[in-house]
Protein backbone atom coordinates (compact mmCIF):
# COMPACT_ATOMS: atom_id res chain seq x y z
CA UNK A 1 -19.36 150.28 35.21
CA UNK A 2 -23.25 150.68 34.87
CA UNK A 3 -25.02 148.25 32.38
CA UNK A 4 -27.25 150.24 29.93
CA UNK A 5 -30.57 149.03 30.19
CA UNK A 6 -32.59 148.35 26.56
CA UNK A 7 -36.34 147.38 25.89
CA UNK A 8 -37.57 144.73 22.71
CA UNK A 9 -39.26 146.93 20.01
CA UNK A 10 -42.26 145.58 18.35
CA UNK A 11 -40.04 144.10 15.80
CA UNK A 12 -37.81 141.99 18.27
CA UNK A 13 -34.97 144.48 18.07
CA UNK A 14 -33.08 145.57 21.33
CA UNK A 15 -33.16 149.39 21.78
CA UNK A 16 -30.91 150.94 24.16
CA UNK A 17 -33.68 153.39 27.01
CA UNK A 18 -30.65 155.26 28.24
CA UNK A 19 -31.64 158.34 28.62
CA UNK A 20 -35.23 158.49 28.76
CA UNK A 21 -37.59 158.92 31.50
CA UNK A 22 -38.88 155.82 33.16
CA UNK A 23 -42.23 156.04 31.30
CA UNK A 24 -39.63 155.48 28.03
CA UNK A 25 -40.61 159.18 26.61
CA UNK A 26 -37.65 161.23 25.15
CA UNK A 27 -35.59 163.15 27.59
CA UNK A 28 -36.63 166.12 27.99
CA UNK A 29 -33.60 167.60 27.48
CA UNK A 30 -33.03 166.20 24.20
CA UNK A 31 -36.95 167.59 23.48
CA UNK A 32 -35.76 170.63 24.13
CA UNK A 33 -32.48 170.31 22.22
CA UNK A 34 -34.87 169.66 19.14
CA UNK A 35 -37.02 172.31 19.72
CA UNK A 36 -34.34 174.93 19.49
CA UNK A 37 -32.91 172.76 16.45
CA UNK A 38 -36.39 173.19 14.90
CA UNK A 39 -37.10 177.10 16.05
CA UNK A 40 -33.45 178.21 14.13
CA UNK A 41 -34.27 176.59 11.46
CA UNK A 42 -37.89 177.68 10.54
CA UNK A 43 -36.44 180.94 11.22
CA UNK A 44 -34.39 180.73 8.66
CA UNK A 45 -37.13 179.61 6.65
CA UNK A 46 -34.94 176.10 5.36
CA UNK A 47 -37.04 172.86 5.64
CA UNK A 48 -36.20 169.82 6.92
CA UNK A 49 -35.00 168.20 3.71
CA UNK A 50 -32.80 171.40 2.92
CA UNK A 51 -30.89 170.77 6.75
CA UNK A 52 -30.74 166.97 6.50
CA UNK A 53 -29.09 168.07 2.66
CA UNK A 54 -26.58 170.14 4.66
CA UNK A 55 -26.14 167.43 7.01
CA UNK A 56 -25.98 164.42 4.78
CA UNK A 57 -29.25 162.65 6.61
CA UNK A 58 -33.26 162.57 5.44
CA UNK A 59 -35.58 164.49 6.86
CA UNK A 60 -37.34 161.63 8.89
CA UNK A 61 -34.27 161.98 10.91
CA UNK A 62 -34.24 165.40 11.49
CA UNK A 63 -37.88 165.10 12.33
CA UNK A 64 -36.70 162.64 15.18
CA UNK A 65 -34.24 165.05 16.15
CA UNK A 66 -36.83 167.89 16.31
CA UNK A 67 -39.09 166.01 18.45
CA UNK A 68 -36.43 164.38 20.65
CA UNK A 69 -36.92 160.72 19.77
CA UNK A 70 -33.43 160.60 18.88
CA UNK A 71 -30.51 162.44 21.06
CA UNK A 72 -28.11 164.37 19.08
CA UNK A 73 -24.33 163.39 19.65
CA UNK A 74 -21.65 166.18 20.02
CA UNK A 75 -20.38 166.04 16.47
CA UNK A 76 -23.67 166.58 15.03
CA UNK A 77 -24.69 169.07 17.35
CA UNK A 78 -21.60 171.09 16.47
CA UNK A 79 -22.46 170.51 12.95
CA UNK A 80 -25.68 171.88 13.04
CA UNK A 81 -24.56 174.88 14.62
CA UNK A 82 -22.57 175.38 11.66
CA UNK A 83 -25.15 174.91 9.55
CA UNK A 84 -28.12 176.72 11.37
CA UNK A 85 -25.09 179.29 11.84
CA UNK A 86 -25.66 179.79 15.75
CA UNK A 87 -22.85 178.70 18.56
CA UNK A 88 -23.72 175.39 20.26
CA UNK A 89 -24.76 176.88 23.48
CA UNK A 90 -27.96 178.07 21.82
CA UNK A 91 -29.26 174.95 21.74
CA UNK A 92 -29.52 175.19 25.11
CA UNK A 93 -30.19 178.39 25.87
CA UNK A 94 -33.48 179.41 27.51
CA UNK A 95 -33.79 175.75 29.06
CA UNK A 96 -35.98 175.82 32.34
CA UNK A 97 -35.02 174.44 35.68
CA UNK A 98 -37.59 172.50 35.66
CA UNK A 99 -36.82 170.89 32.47
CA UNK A 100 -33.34 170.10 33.60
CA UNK A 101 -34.69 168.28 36.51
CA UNK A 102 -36.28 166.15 34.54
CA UNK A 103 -33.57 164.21 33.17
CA UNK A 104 -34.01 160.76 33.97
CA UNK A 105 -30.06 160.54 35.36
CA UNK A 106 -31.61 163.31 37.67
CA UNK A 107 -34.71 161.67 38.10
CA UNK A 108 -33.00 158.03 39.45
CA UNK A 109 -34.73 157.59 42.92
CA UNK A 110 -38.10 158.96 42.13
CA UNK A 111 -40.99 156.54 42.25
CA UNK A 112 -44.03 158.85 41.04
CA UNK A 113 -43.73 160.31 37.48
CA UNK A 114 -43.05 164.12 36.90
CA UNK A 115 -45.50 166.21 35.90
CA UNK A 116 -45.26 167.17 32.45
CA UNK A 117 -43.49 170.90 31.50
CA UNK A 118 -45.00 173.23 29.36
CA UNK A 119 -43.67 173.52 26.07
CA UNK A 120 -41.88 176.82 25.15
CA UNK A 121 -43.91 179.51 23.70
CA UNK A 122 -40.59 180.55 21.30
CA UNK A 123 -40.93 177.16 19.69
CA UNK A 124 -44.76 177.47 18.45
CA UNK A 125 -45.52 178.18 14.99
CA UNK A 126 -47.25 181.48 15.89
CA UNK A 127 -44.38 183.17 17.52
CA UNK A 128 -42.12 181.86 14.68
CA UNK A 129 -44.58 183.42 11.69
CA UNK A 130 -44.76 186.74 13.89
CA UNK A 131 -40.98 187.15 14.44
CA UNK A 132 -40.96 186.32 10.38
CA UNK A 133 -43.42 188.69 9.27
CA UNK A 134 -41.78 191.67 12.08
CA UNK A 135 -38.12 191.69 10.12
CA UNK A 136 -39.70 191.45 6.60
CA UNK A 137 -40.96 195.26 7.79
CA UNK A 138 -38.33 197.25 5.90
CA UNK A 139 -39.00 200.83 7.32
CA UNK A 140 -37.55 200.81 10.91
CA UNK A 141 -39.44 203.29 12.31
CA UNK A 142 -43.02 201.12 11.68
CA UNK A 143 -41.21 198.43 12.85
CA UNK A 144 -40.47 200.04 16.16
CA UNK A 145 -44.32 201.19 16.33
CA UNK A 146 -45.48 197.05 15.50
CA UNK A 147 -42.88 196.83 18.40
CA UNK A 148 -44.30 199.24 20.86
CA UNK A 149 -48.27 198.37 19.83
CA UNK A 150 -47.07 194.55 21.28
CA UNK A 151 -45.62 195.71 23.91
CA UNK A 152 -48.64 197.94 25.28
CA UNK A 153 -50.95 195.35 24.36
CA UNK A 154 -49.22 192.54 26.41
CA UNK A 155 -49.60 194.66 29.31
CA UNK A 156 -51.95 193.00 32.06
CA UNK A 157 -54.42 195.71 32.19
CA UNK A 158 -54.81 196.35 36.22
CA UNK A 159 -57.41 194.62 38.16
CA UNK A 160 -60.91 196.45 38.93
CA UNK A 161 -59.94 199.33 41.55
CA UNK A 162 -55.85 199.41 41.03
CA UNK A 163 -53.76 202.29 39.29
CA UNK A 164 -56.63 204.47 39.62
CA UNK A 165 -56.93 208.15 40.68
């Protein structure tokens, strides 16, 4: 049996650190977990005090759960599936190697500290408000143009001397 390891808090209260990295930050798994928590739902435009109605909690706790500072058990991760209507693997989906390397369980061993990941560009407010403002375009057809005028200009254009004649 291991014995879970815990830290004081400011306030003289034991917290368990299971499951954080040895510099005590959030596990980056459970970061990520949030971040998909928080991309479904400001896609589907509810706040955080509409989902923490749905789920009988406040919104400070969903904000914890958004940012990773609290790990979301299996029961509540299958409830906010139901709520943010997606299956439970999408939490998880898109998840980097890298950032599934750097759970601490994986991490026991290391002395030096990982360098931090990058954060996921489908989780910034910019990609959400484009995706948001794409579907409100009712006529398909200009919505397939806004889709092929992003695609041509995300093209890398080619470096002095290339893809010339």
């Amino acid at each position: 049996m291991t014995a879970l390891s815990s830290e004081t808090t400011p306030s003289g209260r034991r917290r368990s650190s299971r499951g954080r990295t040895p510099s005590g930050k959030p596990n980056p798994i459970d970061v990520h977990v949030g971040g998909r928590v928080r991309l479904r739902r400001t896609l589907l435009g509810m706040s955080q005090e509409k989902l923490g109605e749905a789920l009988g909690l406040t919104f400070q706790q969903v904000q914890k759960y958004e940012r990773g500072a609290n790990r979301i058990g299996a029961s509540r991760l299958f409830d906010l599936s139901r709520v943010l209507d997606v299956p439970v693997s999408f939490f998880f989906d898109d998840m980097s190697g890298e950032v599934e390397q750097l759970s601490p369980r994986l991490m026991a061993g290391l002395t030096e500290e990982p360098e931090a990941f990058d954060h996921d560009p489908m989780t910034k407010r910019e990609t959400l408000e484009l995706v948001r403002a794409y579907y409100r375009i009712t006529d398909p057809q200009v919505r397939r143009r806004v889709l092929d005028l992003a695609r041509v200009l995300g093209v890398v254009p080619p470096a002095a001397g290339e893809g010339r004649a």
